[in-house]
Protein backbone atom coordinates (compact mmCIF):
# COMPACT_ATOMS: atom_id res chain seq x y z
CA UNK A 1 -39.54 -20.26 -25.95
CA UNK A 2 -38.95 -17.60 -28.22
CA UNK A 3 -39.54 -19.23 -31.37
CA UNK A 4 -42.30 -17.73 -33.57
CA UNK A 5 -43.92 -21.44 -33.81
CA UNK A 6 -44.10 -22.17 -29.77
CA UNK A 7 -46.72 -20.51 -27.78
CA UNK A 8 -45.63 -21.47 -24.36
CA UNK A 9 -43.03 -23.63 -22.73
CA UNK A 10 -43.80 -25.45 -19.62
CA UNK A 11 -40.55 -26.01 -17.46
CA UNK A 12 -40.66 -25.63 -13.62
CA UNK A 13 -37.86 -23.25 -12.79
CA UNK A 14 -38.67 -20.42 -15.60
CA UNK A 15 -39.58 -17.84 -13.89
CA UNK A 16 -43.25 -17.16 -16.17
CA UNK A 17 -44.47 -21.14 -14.73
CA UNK A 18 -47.01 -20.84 -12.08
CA UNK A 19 -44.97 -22.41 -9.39
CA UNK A 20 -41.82 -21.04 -10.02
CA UNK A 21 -41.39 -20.16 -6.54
CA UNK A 22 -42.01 -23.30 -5.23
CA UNK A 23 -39.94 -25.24 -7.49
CA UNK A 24 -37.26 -23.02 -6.50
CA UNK A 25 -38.04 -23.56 -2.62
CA UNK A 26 -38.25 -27.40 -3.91
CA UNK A 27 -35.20 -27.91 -6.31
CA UNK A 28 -31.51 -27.47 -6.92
CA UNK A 29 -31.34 -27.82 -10.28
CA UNK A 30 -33.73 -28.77 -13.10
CA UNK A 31 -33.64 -32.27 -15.40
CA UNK A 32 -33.96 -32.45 -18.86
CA UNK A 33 -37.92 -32.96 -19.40
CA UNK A 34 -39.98 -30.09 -20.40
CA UNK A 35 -43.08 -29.37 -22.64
CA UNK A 36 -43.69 -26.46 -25.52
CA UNK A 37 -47.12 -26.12 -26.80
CA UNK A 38 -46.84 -25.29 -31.42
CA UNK A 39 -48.89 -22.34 -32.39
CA UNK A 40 -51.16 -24.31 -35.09
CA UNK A 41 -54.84 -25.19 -35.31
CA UNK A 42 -53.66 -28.50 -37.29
CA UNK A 43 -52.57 -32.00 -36.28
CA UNK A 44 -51.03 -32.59 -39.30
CA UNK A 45 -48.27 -29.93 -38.63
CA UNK A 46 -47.46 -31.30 -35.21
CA UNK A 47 -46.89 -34.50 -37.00
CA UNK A 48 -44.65 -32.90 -39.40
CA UNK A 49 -42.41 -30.73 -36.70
CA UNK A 50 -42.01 -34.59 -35.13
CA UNK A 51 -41.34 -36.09 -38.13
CA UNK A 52 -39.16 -33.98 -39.63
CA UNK A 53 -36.34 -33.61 -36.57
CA UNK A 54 -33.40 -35.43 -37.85
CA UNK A 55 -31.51 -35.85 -34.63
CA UNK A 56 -34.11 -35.71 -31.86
CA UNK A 57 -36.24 -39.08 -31.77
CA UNK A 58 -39.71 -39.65 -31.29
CA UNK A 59 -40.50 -41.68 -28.57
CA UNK A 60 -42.31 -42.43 -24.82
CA UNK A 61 -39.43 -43.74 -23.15
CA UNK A 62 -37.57 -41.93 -21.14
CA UNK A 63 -34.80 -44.01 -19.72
CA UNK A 64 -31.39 -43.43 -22.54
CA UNK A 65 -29.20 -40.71 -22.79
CA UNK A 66 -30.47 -39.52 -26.49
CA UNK A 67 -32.45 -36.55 -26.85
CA UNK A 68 -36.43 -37.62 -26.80
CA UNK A 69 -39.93 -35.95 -28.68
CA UNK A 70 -43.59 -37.59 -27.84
CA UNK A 71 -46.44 -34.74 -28.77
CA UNK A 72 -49.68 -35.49 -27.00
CA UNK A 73 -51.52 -35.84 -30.24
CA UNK A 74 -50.26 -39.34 -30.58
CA UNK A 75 -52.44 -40.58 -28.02
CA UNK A 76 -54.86 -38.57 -29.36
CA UNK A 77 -57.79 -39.98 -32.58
CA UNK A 78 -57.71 -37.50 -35.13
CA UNK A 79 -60.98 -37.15 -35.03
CA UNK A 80 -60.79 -36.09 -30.84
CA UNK A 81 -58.04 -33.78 -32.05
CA UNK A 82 -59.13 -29.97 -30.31
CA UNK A 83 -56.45 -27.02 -31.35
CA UNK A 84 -58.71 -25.02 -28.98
CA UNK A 85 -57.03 -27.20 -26.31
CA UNK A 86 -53.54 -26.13 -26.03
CA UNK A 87 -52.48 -29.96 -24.29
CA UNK A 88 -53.55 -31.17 -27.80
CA UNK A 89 -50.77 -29.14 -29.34
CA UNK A 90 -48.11 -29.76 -26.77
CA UNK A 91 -44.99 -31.63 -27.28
CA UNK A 92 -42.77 -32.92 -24.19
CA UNK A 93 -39.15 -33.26 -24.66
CA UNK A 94 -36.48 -34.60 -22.98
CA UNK A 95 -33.27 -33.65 -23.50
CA UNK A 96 -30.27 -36.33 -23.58
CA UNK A 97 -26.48 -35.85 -23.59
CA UNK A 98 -25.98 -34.07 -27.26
CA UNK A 99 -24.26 -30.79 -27.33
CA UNK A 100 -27.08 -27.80 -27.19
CA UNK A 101 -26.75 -26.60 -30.14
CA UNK A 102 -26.91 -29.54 -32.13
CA UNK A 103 -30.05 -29.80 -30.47
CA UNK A 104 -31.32 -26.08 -31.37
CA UNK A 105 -30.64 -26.34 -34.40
CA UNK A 106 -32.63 -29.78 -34.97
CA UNK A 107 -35.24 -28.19 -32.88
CA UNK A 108 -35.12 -24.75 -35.41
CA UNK A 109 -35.07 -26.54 -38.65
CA UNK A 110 -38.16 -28.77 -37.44
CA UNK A 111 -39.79 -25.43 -36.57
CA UNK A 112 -39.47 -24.02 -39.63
CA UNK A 113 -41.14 -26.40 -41.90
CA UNK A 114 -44.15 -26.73 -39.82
């Protein structure tokens, strides 16, 4: 969330989502799925943040225990491709059994060379 490359981060129970208060009234606890939307006007760097993670795979299902990418721009043409739409730059993880900072520091490295 407070990387200089993500402009939001979509995750129920932090406290800045819209219904925090109900997930709270809703939820014990919180599972491992959650989107961040890239500060970037271009496709092409999306593609290269997914790319470039060496631990964390890219892919839509959701069932294992290993650490998951899918951005929305897969689904999307190039072409159809809006940065103005912030959806079009999001990425939803979901995060498996690895240790947390293996994780970050996939996650930072990726970051950095978009």
């Amino acid at each position: 969330k407070q990387h200089p490359a993500v402009e939001s981060v979509l995750f129920p129970l932090d406290e800045t989502f819209p219904q925090y208060e109900l997930a709270k009234k809703q939820m014990r606890g919180a599972g491992g799925l959650f989107t961040f939307i890239l500060k970037t006007k271009k496709r092409e760097d999306i593609v290269r943040f997914c790319e470039s993670l060496q631990h964390i795979r890219m892919a839509v299902s959701w069932g294992g225990h290993e650490s998951l990418v899918i951005p929305k721009c897969a689904g999307i043409k190039p072409p159809d491709f809006d940065s103005s739409n912030p959806l079009h730059r999001s990425v939803r993880m979901y995060v498996g059994l690895e240790e947390s900072s293996y994780l970050i520091a996939d996650l930072d490295q990726g970051l950095n060379k978009k």
